[in-house]
Protein backbone atom coordinates (compact mmCIF):
# COMPACT_ATOMS: atom_id res chain seq x y z
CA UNK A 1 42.90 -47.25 17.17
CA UNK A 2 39.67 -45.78 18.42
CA UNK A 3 36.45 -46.72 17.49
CA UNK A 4 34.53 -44.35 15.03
CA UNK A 5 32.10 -42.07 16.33
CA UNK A 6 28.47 -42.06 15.66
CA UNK A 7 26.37 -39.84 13.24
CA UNK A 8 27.58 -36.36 13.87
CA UNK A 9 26.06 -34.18 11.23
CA UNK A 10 23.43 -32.77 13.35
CA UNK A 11 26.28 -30.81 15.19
CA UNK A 12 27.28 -28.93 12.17
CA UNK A 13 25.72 -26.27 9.75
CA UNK A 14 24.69 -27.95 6.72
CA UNK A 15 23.47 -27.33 3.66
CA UNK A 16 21.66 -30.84 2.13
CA UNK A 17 21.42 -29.26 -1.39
CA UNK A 18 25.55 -29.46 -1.16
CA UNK A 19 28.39 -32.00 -0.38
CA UNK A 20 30.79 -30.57 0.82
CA UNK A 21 34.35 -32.07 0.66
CA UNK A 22 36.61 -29.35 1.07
CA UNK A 23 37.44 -29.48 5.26
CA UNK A 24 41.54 -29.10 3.91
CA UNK A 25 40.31 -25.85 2.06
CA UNK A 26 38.02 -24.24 5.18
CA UNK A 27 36.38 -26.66 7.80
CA UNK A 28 32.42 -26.72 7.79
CA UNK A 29 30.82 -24.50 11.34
CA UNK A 30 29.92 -26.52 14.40
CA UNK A 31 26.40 -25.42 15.37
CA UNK A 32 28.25 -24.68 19.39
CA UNK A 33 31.09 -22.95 17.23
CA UNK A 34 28.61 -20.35 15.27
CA UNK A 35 26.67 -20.17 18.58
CA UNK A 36 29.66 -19.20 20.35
CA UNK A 37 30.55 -16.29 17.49
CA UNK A 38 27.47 -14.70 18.06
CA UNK A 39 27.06 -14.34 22.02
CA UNK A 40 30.75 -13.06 21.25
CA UNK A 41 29.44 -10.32 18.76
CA UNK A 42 27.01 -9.31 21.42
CA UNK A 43 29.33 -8.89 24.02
CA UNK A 44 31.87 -6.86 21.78
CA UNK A 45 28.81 -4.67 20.94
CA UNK A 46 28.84 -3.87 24.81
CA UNK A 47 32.20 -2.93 25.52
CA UNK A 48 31.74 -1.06 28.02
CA UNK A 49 30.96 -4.75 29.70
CA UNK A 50 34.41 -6.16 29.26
CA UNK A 51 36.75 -5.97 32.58
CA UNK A 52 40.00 -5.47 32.17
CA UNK A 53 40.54 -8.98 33.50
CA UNK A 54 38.56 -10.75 30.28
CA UNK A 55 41.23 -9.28 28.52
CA UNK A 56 43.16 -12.17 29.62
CA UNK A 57 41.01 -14.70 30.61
CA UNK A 58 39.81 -16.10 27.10
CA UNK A 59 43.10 -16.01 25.57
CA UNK A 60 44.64 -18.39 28.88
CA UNK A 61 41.54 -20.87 28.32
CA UNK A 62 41.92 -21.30 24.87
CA UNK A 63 45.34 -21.88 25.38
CA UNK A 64 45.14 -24.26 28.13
CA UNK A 65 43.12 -26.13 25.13
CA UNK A 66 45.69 -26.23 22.26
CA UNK A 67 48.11 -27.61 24.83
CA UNK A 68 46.22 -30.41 26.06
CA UNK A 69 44.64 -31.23 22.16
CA UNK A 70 48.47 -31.01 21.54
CA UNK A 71 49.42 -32.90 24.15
CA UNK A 72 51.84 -29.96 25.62
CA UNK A 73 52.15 -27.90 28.24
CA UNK A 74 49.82 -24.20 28.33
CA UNK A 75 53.52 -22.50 28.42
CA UNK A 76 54.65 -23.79 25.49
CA UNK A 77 52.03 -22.52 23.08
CA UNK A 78 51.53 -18.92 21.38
CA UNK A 79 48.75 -17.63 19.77
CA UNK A 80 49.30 -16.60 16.27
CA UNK A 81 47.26 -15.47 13.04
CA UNK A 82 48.35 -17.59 10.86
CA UNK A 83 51.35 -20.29 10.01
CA UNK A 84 53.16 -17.98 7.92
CA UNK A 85 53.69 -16.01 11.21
CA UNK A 86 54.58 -19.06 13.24
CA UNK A 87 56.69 -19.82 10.90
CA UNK A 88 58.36 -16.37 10.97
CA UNK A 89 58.45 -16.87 14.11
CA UNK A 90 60.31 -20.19 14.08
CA UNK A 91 62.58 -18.73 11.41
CA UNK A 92 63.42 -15.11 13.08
CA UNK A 93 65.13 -17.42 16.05
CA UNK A 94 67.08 -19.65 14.14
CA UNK A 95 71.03 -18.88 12.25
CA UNK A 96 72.57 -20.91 9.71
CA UNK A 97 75.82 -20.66 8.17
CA UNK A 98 76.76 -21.12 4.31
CA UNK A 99 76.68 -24.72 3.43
CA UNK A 100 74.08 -25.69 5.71
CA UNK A 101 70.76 -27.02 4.47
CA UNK A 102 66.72 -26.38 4.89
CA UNK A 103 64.65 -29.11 3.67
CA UNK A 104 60.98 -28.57 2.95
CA UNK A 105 59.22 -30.90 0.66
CA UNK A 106 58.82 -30.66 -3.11
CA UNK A 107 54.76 -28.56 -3.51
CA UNK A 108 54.90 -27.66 -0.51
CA UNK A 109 52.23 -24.85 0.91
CA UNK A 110 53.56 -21.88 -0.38
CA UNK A 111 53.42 -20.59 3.09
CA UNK A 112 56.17 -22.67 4.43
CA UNK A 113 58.07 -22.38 1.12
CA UNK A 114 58.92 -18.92 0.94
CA UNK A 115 59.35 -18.70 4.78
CA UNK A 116 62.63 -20.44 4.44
CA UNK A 117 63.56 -19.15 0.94
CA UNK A 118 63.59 -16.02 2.36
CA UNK A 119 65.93 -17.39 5.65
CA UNK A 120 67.94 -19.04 3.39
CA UNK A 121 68.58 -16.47 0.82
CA UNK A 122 69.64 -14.46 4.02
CA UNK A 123 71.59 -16.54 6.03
CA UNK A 124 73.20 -18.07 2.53
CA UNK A 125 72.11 -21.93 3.37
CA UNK A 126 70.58 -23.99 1.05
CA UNK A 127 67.37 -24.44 0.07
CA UNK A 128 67.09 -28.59 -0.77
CA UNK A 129 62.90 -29.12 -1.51
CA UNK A 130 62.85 -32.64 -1.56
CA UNK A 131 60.77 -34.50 -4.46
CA UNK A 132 60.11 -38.45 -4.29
CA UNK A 133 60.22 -40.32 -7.51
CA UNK A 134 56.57 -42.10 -9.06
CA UNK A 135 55.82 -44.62 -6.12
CA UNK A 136 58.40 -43.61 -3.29
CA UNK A 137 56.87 -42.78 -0.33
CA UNK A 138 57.49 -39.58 1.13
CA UNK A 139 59.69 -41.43 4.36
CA UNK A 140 62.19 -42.22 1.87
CA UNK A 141 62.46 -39.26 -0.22
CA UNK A 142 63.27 -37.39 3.33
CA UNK A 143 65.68 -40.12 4.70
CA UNK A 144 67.91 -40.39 1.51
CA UNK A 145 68.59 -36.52 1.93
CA UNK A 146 69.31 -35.94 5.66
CA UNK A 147 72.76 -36.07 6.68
CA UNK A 148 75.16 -34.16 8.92
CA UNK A 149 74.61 -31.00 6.48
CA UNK A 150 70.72 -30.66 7.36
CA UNK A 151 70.47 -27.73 9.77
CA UNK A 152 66.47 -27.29 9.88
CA UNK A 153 63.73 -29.30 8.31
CA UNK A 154 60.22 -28.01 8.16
CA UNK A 155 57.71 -30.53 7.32
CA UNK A 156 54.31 -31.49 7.81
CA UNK A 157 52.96 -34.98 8.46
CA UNK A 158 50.52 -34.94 5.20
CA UNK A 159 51.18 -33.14 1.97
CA UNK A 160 48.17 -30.93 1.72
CA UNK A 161 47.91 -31.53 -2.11
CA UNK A 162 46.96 -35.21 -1.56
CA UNK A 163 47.34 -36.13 1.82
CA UNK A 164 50.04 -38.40 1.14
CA UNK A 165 51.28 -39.26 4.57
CA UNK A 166 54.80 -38.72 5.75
CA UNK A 167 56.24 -40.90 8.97
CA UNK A 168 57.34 -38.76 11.07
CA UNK A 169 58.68 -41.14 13.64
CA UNK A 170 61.21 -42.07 11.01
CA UNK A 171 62.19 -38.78 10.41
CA UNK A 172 62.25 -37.55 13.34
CA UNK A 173 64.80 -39.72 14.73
CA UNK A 174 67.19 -39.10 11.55
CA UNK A 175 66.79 -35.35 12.14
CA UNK A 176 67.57 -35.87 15.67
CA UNK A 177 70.59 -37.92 15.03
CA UNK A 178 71.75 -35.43 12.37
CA UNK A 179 70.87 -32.35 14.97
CA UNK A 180 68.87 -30.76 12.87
CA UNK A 181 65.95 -28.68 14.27
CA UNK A 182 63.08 -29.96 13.10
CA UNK A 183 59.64 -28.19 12.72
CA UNK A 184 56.34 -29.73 12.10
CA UNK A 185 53.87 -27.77 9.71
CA UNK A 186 50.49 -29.13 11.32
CA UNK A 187 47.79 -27.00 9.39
CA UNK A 188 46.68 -29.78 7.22
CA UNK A 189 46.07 -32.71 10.57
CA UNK A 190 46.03 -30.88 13.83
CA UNK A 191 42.70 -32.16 15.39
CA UNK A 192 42.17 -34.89 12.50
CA UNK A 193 45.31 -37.21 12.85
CA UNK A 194 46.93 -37.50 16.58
CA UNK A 195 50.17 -35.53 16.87
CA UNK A 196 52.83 -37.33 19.50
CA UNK A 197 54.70 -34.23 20.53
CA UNK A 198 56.68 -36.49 23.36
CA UNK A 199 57.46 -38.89 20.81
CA UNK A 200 58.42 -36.69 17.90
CA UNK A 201 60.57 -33.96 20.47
CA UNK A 202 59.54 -31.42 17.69
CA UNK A 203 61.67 -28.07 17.87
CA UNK A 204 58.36 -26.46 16.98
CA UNK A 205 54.80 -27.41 15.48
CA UNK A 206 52.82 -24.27 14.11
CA UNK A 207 48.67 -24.86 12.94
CA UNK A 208 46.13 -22.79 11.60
CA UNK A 209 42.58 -22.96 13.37
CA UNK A 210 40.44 -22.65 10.23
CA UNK A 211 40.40 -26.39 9.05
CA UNK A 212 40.91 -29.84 11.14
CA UNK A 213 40.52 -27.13 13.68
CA UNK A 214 37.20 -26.35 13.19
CA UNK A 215 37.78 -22.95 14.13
CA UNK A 216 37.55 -19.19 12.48
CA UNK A 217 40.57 -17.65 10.29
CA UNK A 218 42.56 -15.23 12.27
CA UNK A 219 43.65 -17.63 15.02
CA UNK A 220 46.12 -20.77 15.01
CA UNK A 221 48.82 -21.79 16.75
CA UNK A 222 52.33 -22.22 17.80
CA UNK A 223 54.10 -24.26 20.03
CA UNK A 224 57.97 -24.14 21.03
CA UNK A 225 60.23 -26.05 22.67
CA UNK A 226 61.59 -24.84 26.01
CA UNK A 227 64.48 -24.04 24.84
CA UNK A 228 63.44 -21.13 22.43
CA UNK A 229 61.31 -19.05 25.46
CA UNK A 230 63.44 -16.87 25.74
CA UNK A 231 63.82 -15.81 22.01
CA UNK A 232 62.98 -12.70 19.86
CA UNK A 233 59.40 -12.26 18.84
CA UNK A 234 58.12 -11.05 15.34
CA UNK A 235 56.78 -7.91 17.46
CA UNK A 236 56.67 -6.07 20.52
CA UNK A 237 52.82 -5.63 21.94
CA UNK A 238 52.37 -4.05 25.42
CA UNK A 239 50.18 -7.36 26.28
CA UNK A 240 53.23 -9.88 26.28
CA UNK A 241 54.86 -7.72 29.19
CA UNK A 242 55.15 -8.46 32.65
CA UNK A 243 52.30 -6.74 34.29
CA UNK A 244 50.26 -5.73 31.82
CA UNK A 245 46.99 -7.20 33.54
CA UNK A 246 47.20 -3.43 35.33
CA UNK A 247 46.01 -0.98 32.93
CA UNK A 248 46.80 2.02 35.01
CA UNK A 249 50.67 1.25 34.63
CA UNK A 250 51.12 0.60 30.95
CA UNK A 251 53.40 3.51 30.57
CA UNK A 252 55.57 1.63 33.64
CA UNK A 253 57.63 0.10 30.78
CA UNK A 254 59.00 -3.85 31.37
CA UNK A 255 61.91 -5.33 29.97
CA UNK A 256 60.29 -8.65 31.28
CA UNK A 257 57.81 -10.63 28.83
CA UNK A 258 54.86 -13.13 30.52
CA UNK A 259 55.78 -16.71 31.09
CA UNK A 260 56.51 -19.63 28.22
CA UNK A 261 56.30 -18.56 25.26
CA UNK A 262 53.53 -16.20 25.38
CA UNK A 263 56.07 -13.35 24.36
CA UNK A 264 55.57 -14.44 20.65
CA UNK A 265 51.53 -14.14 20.74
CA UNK A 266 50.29 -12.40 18.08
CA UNK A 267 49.15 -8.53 19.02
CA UNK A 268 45.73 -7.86 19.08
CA UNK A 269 45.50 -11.57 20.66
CA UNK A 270 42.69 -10.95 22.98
CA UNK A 271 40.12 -10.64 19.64
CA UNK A 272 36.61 -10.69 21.47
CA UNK A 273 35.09 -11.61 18.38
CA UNK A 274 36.82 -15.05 17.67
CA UNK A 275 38.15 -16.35 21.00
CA UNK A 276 34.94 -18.19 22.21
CA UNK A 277 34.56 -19.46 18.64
CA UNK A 278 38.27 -20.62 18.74
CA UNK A 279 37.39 -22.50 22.30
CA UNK A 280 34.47 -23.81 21.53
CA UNK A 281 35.92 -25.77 18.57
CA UNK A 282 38.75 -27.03 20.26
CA UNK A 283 36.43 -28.28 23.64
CA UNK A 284 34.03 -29.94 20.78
CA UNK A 285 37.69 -31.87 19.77
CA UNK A 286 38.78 -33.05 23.43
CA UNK A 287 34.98 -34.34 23.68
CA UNK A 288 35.50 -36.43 20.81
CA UNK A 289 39.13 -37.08 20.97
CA UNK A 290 41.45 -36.50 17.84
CA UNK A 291 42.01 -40.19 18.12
CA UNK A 292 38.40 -40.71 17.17
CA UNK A 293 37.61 -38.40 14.56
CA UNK A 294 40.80 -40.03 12.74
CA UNK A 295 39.23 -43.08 13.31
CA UNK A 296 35.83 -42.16 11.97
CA UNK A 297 37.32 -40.01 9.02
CA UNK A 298 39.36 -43.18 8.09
CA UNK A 299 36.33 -45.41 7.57
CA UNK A 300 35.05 -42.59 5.76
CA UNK A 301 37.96 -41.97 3.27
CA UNK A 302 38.65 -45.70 2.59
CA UNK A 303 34.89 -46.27 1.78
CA UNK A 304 35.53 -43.45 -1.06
CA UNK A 305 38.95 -44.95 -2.00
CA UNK A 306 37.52 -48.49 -2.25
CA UNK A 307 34.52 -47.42 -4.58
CA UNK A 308 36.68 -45.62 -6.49
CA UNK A 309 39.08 -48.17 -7.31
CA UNK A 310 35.93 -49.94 -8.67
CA UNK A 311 35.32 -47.12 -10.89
CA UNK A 312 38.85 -48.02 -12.57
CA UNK A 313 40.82 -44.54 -10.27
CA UNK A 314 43.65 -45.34 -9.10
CA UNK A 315 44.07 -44.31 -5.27
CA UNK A 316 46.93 -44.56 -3.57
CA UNK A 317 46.90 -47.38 -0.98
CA UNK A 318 45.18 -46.69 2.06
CA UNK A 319 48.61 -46.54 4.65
CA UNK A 320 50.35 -44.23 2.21
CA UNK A 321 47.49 -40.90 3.00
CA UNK A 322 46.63 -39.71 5.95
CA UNK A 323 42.76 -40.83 7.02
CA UNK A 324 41.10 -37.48 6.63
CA UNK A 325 42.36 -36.37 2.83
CA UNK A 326 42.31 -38.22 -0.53
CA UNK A 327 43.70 -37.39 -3.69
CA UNK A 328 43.26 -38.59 -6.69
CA UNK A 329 45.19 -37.96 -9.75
CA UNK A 330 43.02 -37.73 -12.64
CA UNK A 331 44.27 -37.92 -15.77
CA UNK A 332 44.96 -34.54 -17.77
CA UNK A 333 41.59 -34.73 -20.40
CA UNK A 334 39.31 -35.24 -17.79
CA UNK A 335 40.06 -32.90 -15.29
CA UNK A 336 38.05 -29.97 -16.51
CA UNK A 337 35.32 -32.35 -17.49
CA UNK A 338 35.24 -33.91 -13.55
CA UNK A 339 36.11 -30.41 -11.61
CA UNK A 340 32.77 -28.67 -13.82
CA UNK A 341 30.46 -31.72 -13.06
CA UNK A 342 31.00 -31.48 -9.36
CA UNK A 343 30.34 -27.69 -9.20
CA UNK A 344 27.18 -28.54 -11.32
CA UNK A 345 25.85 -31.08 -8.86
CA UNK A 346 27.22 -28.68 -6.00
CA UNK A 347 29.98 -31.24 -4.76
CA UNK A 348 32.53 -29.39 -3.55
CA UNK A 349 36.02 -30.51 -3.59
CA UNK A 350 39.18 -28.94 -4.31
CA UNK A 351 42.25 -29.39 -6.96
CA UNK A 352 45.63 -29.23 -5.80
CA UNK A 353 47.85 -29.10 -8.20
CA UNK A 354 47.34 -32.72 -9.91
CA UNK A 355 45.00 -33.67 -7.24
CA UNK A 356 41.47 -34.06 -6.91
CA UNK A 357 41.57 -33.53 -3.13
CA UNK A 358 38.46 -35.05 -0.84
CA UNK A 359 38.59 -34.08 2.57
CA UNK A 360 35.24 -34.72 4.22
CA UNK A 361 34.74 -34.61 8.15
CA UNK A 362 31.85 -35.69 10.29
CA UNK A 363 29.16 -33.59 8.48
CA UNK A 364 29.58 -35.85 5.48
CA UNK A 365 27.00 -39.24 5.63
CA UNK A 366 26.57 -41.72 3.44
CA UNK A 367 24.35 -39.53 0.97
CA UNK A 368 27.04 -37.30 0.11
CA UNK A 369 29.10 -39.98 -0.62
CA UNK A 370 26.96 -41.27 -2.76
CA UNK A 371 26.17 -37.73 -4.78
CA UNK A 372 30.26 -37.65 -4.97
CA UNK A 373 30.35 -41.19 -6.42
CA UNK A 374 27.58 -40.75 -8.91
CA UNK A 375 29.15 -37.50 -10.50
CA UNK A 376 32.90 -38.81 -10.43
CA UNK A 377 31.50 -42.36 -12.03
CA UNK A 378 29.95 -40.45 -14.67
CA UNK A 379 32.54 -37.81 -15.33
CA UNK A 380 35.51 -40.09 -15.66
């Protein structure tokens, strides 16, 4: 484990009249990443300053990034919008037969949810979402389903509800055994909990930038195993061609895409406006490490669980969640009464279904964990 970082808030744009606890819902702005935005709005206000080469150059650096936050190589990762369209993606180059199942997990984000409903309404597979009874961990739930009928699992290693954590390690090696492919929804931990890609041999792990990411909406991303590069992408843009760095021979049409698995980037990928945001969130994360910010998100989220255990909450213990999300599950009456006394004292949280989610990141000090504390101890 690392060691927790030091004070961090003065990096980030804060507001001290509000808590905010809501980093699973849309991350707070690093002071380099709003910085970043707006020498980026100046330049697209100029276009007649951008080279034909910048329309390339951004989108390789930020790329480079992902791979080495992800641990990957550059090759292997796209540039998307959004998970639903890495997960299209994912889905677009993968068959299944009748009798074959798709496991996703019981609440899941809707997202992944209807991405494989759809697949497996159309290649007639089942649909198995996986539910865990009161107290089973979410390891075991998976392990008791997977067998030689599993053809794909999508996961993700927290539920984004509650941050209940799943072991991925465990699975992993069951889906492997089984050969199922196995896909890693990362939205809710990439660049908050470490992500072993060598270890887990994912078939693919898709993220959205605009939470642990720290990052805008409109960019996240996808990576692939070799062994789907040369697969059909959700579209056909004139910048995934071979060649397309020369402007003057566009109409020269190219069967050949670029390298890796740049052929499934999103079109439209070179957006001047949210690139250097993008990168500047994702250098701000390799500074720190991913190890660390677990590490000082941890200290944080146990300090809340332990206090409110004292209030009489119950909190699921601290190795079941992940170290950046908390949920608590309130009972029914007081719900209302809780979710209306934070937005009065301008605490900001988020329900999820049954959950009370708190997901703070390294804005959050100690006073906002007091001002959480003080409302939840006199709302319950």
């Amino acid at each position: 484990m690392s060691r927790p970082l030091s004070e961090q808030r003065a990096e980030f744009v804060v507001d001290d009249a509000v808590a905010y606890f809501n980093t699973a819902g849309l991350s707070p702005m690093l002071r380099t990443v709003r910085e970043a935005a707006e020498r980026a709005l100046d330049r697209r206000s100029m276009p007649w300053t951008i080279t034909a080469q910048e329309w390339f150059a951004d989108v390789e650096e930020l790329r480079a990034s992902v791979a080495r936050l992800m641990g990957v190589a550059a090759d292997d990762v796209a540039l998307v919008p959004s998970s639903s369209y890495g997960l299209a993606t994912v889905a677009r180059n993968l068959s299944t037969k009748p009798g074959d199942r798709v496991l996703v997990l019981a609440d899941e984000f809707p997202s992944n949810h209807y991405t494989w409903q759809r697949f497996t309404r159309r290649t007639g597979a089942e649909l198995v979402v996986v539910a865990r009874d009161p107290g089973q961990r979410w390891v075991d739930a998976i392990l008791g389903v997977i067998d030689e009928r599993v053809a794909i699992a999508s996961l993700p290693n927290v539920h984004w509800t509650n941050g209940a954590l799943i072991d991925l390690e465990r699975v992993a090696r069951a889906l492997h055994d089984a050969g199922a492919v196995f896909i890693v929804d990362a939205s809710q931990s990439l660049g908050a909990l470490p992500l072993d890609v060598a270890a887990l041999l994912p078939d693919a792990v898709v993220a959205v930038g605009y939470k642990w990411l720290l990052g805008p909406l409109g960019l996240g991303y996808l990576y692939l195993d070799p062994k789907f590069h040369d697969g059909e992408p959700l579209e056909e843009n004139w910048i995934a061609r071979v060649g397309a760095e020369d402007f003057s021979r566009l109409i020269d049409y190219q069967e050949a895409y670029q390298p890796g698995a740049r052929r499934f980037d999103v079109g439209e990928r070179s957006n001047f406006q949210l690139l250097p945001a993008a990168s500047a969130a994702i250098r701000r994360l390799l500074d720190w490490t991913v190890a660390a910010v677990a590490a000082t998100l941890r200290a944080r989220t146990d300090e809340i669980a332990a206090r409110v255990r004292q209030a009489g909450v119950p909190v699921a213990a601290d190795d079941a969640r992940g170290p950046h999300i908390l949920g608590l599950e309130l009972p029914a009456p007081s719900i209302l009464r809780v979710t209306r006394a934070l937005r009065d004292a301008r605490v900001v949280t988020s329900l999820r279904g049954s959950s009370l989610r708190i997901s703070p990141h390294l804005h959050n000090d100690a006073r906002d964990v007091d001002r959480l504390l003080e409302v939840l101890r006199a709302a319950l």
